[in-house]
N, C-alpha and C. Protein backbone atom coordinates (compact mmCIF):
# COMPACT_ATOMS: atom_id res chain seq x y z
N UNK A 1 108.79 72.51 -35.04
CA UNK A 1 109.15 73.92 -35.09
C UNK A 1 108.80 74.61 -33.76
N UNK A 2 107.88 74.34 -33.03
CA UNK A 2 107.08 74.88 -31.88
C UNK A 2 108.11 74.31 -30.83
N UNK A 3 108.60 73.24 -30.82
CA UNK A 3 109.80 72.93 -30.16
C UNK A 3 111.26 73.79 -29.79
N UNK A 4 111.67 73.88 -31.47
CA UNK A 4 112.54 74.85 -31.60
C UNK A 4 112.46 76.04 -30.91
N UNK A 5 111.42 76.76 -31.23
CA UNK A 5 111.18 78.05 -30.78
C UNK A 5 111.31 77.99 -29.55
N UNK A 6 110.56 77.41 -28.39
CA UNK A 6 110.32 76.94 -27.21
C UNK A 6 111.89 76.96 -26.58
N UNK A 7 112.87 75.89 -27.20
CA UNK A 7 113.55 75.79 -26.94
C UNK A 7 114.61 77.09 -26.67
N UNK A 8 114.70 77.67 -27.91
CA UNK A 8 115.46 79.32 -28.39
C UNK A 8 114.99 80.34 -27.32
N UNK A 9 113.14 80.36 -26.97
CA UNK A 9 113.20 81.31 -26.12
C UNK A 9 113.48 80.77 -24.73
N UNK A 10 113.19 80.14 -24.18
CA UNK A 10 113.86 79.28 -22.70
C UNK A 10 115.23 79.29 -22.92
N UNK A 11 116.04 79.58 -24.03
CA UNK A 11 117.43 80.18 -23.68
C UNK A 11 117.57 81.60 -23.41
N UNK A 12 116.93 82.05 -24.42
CA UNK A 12 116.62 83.74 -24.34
C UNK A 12 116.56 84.12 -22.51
N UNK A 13 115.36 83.50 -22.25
CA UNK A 13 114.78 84.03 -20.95
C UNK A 13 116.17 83.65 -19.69
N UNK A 14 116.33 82.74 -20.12
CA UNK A 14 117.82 81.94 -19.34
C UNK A 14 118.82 83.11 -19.20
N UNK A 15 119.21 84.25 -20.37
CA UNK A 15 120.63 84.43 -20.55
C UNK A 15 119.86 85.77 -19.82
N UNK A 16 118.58 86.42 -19.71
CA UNK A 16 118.30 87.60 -19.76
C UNK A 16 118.03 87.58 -18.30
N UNK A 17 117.93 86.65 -17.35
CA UNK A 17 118.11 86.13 -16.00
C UNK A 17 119.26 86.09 -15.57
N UNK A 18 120.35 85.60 -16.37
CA UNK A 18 121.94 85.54 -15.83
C UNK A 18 122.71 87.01 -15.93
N UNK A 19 121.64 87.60 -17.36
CA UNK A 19 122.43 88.91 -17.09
C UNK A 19 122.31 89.89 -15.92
N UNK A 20 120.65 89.36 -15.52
CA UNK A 20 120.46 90.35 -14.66
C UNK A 20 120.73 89.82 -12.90
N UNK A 21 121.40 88.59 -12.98
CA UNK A 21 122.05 88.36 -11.71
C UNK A 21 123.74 88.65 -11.71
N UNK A 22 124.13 88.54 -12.83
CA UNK A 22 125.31 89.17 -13.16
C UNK A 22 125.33 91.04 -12.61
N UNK A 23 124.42 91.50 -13.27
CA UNK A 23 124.34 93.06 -13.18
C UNK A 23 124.01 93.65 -11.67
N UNK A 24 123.25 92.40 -11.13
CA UNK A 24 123.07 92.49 -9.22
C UNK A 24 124.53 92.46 -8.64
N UNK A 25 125.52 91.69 -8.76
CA UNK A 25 126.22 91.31 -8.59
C UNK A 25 127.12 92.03 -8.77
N UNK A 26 127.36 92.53 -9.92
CA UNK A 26 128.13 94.00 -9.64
C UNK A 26 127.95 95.04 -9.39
N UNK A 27 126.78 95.57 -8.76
CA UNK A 27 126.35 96.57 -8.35
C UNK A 27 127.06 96.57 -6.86
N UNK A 28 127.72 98.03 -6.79
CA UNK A 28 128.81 98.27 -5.52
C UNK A 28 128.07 97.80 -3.95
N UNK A 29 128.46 97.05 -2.90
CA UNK A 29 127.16 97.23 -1.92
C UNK A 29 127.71 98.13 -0.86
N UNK A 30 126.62 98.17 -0.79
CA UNK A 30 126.08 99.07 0.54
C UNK A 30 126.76 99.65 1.71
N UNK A 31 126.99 100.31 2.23
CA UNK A 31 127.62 100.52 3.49
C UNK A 31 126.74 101.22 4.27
N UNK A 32 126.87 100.95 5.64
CA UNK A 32 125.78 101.66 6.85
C UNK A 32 126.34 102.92 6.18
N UNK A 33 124.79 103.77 6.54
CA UNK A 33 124.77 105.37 6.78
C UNK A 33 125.78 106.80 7.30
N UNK A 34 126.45 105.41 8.09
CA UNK A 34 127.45 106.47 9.19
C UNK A 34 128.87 106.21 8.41
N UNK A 35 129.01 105.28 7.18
CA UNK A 35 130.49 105.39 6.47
C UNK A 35 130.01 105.53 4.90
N UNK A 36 129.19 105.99 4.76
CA UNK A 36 128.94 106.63 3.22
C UNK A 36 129.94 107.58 2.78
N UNK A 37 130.83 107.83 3.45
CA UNK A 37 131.92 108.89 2.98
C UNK A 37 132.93 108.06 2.43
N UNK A 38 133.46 106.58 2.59
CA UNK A 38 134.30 105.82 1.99
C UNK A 38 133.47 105.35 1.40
N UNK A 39 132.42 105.40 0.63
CA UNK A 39 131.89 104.54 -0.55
C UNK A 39 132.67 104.81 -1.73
N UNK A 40 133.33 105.90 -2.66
CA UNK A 40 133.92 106.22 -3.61
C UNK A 40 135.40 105.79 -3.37
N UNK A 41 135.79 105.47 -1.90
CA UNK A 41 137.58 105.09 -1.86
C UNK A 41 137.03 103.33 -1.89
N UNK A 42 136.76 102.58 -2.16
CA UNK A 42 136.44 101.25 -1.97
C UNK A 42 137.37 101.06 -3.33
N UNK A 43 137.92 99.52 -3.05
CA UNK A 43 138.75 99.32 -3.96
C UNK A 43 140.21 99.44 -4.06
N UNK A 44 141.05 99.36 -5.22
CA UNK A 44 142.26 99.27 -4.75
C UNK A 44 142.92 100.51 -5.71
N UNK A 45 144.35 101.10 -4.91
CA UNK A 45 144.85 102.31 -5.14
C UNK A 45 146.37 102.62 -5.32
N UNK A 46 146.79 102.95 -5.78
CA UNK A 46 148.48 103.23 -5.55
C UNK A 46 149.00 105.00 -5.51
N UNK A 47 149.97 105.11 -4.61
CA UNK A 47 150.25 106.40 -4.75
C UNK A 47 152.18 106.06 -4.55
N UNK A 48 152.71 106.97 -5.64
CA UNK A 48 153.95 107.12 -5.60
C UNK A 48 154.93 107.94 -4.94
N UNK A 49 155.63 107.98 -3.57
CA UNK A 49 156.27 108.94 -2.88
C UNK A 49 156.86 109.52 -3.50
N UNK A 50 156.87 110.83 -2.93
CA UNK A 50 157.77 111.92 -3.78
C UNK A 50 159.05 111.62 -2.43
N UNK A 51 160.07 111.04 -3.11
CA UNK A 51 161.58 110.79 -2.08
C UNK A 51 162.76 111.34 -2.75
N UNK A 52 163.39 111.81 -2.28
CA UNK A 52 164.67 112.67 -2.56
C UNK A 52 165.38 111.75 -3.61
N UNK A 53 166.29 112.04 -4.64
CA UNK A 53 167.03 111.51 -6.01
C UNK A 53 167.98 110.52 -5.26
N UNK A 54 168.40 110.52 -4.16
CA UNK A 54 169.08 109.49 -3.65
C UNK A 54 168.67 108.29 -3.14
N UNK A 55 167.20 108.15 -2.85
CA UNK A 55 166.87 107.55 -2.13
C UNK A 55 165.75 106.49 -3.16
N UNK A 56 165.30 104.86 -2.84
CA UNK A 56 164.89 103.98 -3.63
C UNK A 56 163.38 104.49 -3.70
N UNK A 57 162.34 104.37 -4.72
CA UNK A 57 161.19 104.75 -5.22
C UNK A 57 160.15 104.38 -3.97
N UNK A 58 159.21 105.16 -3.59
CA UNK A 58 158.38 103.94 -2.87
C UNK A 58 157.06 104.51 -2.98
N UNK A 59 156.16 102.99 -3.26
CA UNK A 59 155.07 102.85 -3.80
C UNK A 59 154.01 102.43 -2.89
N UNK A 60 152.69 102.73 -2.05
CA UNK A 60 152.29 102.99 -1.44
C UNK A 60 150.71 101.62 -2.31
N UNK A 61 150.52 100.46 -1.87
CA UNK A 61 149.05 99.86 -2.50
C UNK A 61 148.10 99.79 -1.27
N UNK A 62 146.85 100.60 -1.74
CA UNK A 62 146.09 100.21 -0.93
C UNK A 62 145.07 99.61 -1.36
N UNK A 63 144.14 99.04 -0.41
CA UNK A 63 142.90 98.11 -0.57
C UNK A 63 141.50 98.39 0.11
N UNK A 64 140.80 99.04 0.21
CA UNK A 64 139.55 99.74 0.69
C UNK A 64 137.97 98.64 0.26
N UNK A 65 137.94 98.05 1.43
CA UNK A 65 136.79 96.81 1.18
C UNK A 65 136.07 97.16 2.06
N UNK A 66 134.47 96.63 1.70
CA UNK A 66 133.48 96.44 2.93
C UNK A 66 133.32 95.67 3.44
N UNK A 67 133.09 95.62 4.88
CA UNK A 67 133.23 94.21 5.69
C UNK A 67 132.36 94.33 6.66
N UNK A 68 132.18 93.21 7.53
CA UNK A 68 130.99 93.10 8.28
C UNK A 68 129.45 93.32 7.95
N UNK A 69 129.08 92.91 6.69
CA UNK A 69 128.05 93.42 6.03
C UNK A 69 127.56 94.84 5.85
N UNK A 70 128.71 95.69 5.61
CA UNK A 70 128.78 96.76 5.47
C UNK A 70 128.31 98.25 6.78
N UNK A 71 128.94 96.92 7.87
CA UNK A 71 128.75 97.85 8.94
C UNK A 71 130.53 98.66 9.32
N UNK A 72 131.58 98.23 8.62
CA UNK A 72 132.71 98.47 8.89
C UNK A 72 133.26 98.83 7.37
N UNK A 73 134.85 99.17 7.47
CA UNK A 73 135.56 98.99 6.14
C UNK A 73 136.98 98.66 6.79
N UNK A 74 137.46 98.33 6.02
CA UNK A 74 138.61 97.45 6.16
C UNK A 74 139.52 97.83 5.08
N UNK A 75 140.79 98.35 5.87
CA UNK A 75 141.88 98.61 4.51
C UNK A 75 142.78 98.13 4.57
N UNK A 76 143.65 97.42 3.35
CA UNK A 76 144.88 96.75 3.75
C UNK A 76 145.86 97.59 2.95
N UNK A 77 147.07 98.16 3.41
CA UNK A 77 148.09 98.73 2.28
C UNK A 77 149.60 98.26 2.78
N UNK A 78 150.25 97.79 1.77
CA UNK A 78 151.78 98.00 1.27
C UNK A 78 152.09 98.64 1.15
N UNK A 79 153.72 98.60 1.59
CA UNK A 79 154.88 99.97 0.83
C UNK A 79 155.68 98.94 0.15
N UNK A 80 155.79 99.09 -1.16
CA UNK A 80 157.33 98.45 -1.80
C UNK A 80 157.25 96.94 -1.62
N UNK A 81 155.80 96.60 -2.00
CA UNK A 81 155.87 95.00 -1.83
C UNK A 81 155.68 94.28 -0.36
N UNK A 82 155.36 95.05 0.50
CA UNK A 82 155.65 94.46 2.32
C UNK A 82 156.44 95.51 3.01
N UNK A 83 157.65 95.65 2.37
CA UNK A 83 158.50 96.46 3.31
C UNK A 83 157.99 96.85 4.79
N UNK A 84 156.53 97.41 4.25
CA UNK A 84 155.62 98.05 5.63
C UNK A 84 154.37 97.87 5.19
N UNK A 85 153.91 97.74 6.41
CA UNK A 85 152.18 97.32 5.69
C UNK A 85 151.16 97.65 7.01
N UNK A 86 150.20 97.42 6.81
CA UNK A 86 149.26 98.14 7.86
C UNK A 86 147.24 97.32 7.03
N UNK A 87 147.15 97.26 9.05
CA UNK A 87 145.48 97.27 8.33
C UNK A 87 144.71 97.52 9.16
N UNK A 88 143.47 98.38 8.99
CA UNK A 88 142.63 99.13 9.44
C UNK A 88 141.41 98.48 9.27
N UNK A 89 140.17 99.22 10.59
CA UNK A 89 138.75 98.62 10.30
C UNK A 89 138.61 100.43 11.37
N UNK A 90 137.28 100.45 10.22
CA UNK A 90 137.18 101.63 10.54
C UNK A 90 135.29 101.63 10.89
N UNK A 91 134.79 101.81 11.53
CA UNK A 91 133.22 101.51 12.23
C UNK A 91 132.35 102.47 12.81
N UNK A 92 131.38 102.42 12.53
CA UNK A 92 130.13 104.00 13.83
C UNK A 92 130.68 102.85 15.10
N UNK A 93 130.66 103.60 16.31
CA UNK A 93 131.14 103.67 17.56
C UNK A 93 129.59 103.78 18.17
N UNK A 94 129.13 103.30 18.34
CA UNK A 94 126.97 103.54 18.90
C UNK A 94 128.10 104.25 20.22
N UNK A 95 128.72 103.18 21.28
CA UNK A 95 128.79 104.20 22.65
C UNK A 95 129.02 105.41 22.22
N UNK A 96 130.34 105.85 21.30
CA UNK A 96 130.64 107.51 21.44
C UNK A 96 130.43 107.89 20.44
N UNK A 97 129.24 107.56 19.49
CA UNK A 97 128.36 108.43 18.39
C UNK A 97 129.46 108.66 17.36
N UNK A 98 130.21 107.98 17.04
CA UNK A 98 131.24 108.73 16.31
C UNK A 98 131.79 107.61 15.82
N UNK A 99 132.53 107.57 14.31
CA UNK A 99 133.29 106.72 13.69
C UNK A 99 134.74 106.39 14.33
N UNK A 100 135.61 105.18 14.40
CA UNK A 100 136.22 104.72 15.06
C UNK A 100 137.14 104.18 14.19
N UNK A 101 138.42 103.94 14.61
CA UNK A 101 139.07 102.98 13.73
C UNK A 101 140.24 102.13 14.71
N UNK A 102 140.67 101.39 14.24
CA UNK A 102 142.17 100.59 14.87
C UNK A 102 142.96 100.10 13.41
N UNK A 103 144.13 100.75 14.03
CA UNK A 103 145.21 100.79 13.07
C UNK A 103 146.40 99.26 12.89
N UNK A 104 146.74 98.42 12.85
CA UNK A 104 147.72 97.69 13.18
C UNK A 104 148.61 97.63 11.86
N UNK A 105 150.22 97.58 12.37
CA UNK A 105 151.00 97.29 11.25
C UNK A 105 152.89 96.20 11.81
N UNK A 106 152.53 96.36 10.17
CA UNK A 106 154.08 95.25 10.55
C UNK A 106 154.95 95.69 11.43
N UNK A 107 155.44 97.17 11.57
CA UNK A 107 156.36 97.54 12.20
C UNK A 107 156.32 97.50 13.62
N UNK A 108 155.14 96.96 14.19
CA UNK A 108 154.41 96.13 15.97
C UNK A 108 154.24 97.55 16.39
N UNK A 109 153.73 98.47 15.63
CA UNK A 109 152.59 99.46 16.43
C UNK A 109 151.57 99.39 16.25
N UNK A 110 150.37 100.20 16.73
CA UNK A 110 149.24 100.82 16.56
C UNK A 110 148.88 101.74 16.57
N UNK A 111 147.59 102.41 15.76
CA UNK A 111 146.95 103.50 16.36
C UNK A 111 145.17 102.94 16.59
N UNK A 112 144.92 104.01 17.15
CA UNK A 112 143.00 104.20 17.28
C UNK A 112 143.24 105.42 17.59
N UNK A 113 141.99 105.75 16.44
CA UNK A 113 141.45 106.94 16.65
C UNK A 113 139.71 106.82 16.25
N UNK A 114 139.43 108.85 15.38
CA UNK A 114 138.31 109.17 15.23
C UNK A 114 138.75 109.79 13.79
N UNK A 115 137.45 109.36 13.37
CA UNK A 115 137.05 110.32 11.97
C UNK A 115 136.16 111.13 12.03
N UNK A 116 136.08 112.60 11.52
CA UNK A 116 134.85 113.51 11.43
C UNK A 116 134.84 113.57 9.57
N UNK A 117 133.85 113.36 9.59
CA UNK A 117 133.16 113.63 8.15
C UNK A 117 133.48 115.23 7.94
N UNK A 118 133.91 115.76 6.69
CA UNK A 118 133.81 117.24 6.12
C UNK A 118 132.95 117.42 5.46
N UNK A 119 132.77 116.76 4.73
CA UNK A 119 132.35 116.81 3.14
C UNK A 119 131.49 115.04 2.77
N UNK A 120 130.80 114.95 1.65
CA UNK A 120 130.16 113.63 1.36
C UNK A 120 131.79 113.22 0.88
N UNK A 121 132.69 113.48 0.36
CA UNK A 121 133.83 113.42 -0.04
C UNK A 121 135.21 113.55 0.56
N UNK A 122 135.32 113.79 1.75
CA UNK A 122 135.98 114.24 2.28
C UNK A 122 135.93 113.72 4.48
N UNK A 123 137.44 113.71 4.39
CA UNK A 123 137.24 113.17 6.09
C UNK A 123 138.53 113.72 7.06
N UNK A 124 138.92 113.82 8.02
CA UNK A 124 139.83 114.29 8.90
C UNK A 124 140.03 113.13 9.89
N UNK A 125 141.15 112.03 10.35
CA UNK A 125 141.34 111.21 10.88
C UNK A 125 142.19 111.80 11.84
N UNK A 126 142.25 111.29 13.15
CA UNK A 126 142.54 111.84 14.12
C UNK A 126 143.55 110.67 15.38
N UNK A 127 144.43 110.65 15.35
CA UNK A 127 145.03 109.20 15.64
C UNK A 127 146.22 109.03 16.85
N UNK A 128 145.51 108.43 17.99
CA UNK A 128 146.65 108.10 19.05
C UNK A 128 147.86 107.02 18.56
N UNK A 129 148.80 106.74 18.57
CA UNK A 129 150.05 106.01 18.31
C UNK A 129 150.45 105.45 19.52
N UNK A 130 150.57 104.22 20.04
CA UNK A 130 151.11 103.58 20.76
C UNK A 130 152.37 102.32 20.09
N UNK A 131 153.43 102.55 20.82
CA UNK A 131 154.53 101.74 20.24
C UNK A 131 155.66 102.22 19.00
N UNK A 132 155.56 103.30 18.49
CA UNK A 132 155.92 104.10 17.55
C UNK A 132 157.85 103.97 18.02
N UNK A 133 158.61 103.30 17.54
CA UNK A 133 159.74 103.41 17.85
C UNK A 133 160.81 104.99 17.53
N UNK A 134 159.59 105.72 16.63
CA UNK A 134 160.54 106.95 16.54
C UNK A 134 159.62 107.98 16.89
N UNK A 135 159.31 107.43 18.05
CA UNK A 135 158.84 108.87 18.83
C UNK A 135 157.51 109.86 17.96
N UNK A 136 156.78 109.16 17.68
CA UNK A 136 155.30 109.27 16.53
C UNK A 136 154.57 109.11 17.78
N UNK A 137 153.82 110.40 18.20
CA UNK A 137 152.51 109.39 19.52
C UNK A 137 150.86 109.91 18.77
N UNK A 138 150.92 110.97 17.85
CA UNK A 138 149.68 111.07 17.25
C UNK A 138 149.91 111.67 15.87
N UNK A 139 148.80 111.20 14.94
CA UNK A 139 148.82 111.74 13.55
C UNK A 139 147.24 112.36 13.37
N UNK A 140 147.37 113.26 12.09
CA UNK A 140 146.54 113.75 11.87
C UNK A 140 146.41 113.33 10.29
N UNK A 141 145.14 113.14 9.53
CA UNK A 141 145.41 113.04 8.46
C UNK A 141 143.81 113.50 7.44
N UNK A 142 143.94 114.05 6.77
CA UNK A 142 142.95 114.79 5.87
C UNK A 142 142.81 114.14 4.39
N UNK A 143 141.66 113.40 3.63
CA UNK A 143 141.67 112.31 2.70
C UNK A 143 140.37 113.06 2.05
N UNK A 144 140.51 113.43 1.00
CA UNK A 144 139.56 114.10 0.17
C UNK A 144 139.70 112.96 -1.21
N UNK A 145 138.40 112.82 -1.91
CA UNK A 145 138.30 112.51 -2.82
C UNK A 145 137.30 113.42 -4.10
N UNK A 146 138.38 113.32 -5.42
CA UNK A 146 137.79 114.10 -6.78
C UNK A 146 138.27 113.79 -7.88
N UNK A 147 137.46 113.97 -8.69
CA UNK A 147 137.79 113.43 -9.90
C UNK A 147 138.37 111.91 -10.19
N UNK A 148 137.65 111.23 -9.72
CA UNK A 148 138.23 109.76 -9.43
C UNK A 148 139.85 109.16 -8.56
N UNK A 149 140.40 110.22 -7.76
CA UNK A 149 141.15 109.67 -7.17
C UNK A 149 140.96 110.39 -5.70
N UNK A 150 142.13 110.18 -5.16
CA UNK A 150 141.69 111.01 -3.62
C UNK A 150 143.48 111.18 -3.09
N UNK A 151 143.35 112.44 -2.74
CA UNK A 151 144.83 112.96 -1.91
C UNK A 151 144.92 113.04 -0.43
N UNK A 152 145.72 112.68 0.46
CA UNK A 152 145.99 112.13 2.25
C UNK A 152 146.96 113.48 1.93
N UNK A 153 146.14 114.07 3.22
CA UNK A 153 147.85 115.10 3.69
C UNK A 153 147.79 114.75 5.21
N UNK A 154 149.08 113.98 5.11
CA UNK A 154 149.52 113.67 6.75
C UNK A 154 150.24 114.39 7.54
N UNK A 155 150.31 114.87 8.84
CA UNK A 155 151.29 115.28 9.80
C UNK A 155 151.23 114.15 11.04
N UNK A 156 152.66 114.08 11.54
CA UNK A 156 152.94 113.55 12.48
C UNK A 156 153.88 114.50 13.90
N UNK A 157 153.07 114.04 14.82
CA UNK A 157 153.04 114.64 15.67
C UNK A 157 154.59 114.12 16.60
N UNK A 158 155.68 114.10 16.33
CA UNK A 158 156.83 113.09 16.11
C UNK A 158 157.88 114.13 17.60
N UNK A 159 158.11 113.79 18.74
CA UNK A 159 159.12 114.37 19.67
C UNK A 159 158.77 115.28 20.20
N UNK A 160 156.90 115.20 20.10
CA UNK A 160 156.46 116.25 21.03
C UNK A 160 156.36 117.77 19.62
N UNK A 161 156.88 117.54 18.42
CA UNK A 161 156.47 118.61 17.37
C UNK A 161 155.87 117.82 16.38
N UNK A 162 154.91 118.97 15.85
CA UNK A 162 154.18 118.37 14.21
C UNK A 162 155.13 118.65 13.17
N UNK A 163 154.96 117.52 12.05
CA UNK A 163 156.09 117.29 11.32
C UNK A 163 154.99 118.14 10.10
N UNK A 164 155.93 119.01 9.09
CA UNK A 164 155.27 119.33 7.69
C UNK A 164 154.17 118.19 7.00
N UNK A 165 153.16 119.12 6.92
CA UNK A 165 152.35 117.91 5.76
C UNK A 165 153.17 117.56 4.81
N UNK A 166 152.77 116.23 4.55
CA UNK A 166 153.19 115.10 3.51
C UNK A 166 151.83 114.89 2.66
N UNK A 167 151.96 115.19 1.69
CA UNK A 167 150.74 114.76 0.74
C UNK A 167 150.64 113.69 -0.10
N UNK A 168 150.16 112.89 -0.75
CA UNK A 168 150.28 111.63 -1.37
C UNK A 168 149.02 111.85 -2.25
N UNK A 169 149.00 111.26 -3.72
CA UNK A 169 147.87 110.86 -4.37
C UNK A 169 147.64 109.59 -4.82
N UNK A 170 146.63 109.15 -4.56
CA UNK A 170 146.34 107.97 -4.67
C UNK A 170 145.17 107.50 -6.17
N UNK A 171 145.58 106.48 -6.86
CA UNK A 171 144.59 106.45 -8.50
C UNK A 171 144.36 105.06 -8.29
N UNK A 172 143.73 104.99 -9.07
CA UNK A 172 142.99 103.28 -8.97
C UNK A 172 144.51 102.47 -9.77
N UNK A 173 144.26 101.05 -8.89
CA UNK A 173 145.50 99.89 -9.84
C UNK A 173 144.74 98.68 -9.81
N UNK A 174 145.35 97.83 -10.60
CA UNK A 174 145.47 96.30 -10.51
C UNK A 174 146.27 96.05 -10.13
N UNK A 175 147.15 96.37 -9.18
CA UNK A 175 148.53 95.45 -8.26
C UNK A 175 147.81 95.23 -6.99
N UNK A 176 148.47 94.28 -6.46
CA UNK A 176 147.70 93.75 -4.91
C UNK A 176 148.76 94.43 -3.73
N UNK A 177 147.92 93.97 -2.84
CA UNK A 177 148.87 94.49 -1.66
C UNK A 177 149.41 93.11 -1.32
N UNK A 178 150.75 93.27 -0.55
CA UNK A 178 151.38 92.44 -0.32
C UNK A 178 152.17 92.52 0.88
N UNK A 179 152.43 91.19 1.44
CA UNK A 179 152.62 91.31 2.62
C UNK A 179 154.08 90.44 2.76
N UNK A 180 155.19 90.61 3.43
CA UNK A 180 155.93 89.77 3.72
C UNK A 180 155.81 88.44 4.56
């Protein structure tokens, strides 16, 4: 009987160990100090364009991960399965004290820019465009998060004029991003 028991609690202690490496394990990690403002966008997102009744639906997936042991973040997003896609690493800058990013996407442009923090919730991205085939050389873009999702209002700075904000909302998904 002293066996038994022995045995029962050395499972006990077993499962109450796995739970609690399980429960480590999902606990969100960490990001340096200087990108605590994307800790709540981590993860994956979809937002649906608002496009004129003539024109095909388009669906926007993004992917918000930590990388470099949580000295960077890294986003990957789709439009419409590939159509267009893009990926970002966004980092503290030690030379110019300031958060940083580089933009690359399918369509063979780029940007780099800067982020200023607003809010613990909230950020203003600030973005040079090189290669832009329709005349795009900087964007501006404003990404607030509440109530579990977060809204981008973009302008593009497109022929030498700023184009109307474009707003987008973005909610949590299970679809992946995808790439052609």
């Amino acid at each position: 009987m002293n066996l038994t028991i022995t045995h029962w609690l050395s499972i006990v202690a077993l499962l109450v160990c796995s739970t609690q490496l399980l429960a480590d394990d999902n606990k969100p990690a960490s990001l340096a100090k200087e990108l605590a403002v994307f800790q709540p966008f981590l993860g994956t997102w979809q937002a649906d364009f608002s496009v004129p009744a003539d024109q095909p639906p388009m669906r926007d997936i993004s992917r918000w991960e930590r990388a470099l042991n949580g000295t960077a973040v890294r986003t990957l997003h789709s439009i419409n399965a590939g159509m267009y896609g893009g990926e970002s690493l966004m980092f503290w800058d030690k030379s110019k004290n300031a958060l940083v990013f580089y933009y690359f996407t399918t369509a063979g442009f780029y940007t780099q820019g800067t982020i200023e923090v607003l809010s613990p919730t909230e950020f203003v991205a600030f973005e040079d465009v090189t290669g832009n085939q329709d005349g795009i050389t900087q964007v501006k873009s404003i990404s607030r998060f509440t109530d579990g999702h977060f809204t981008v209002s973009t302008q593009y700075l497109k022929q030498g004029k700023w184009t109307t904000p474009e707003q987008r909302t973005y909610v949590r998904s299970n679809e992946t991003v995808q790439f052609k």
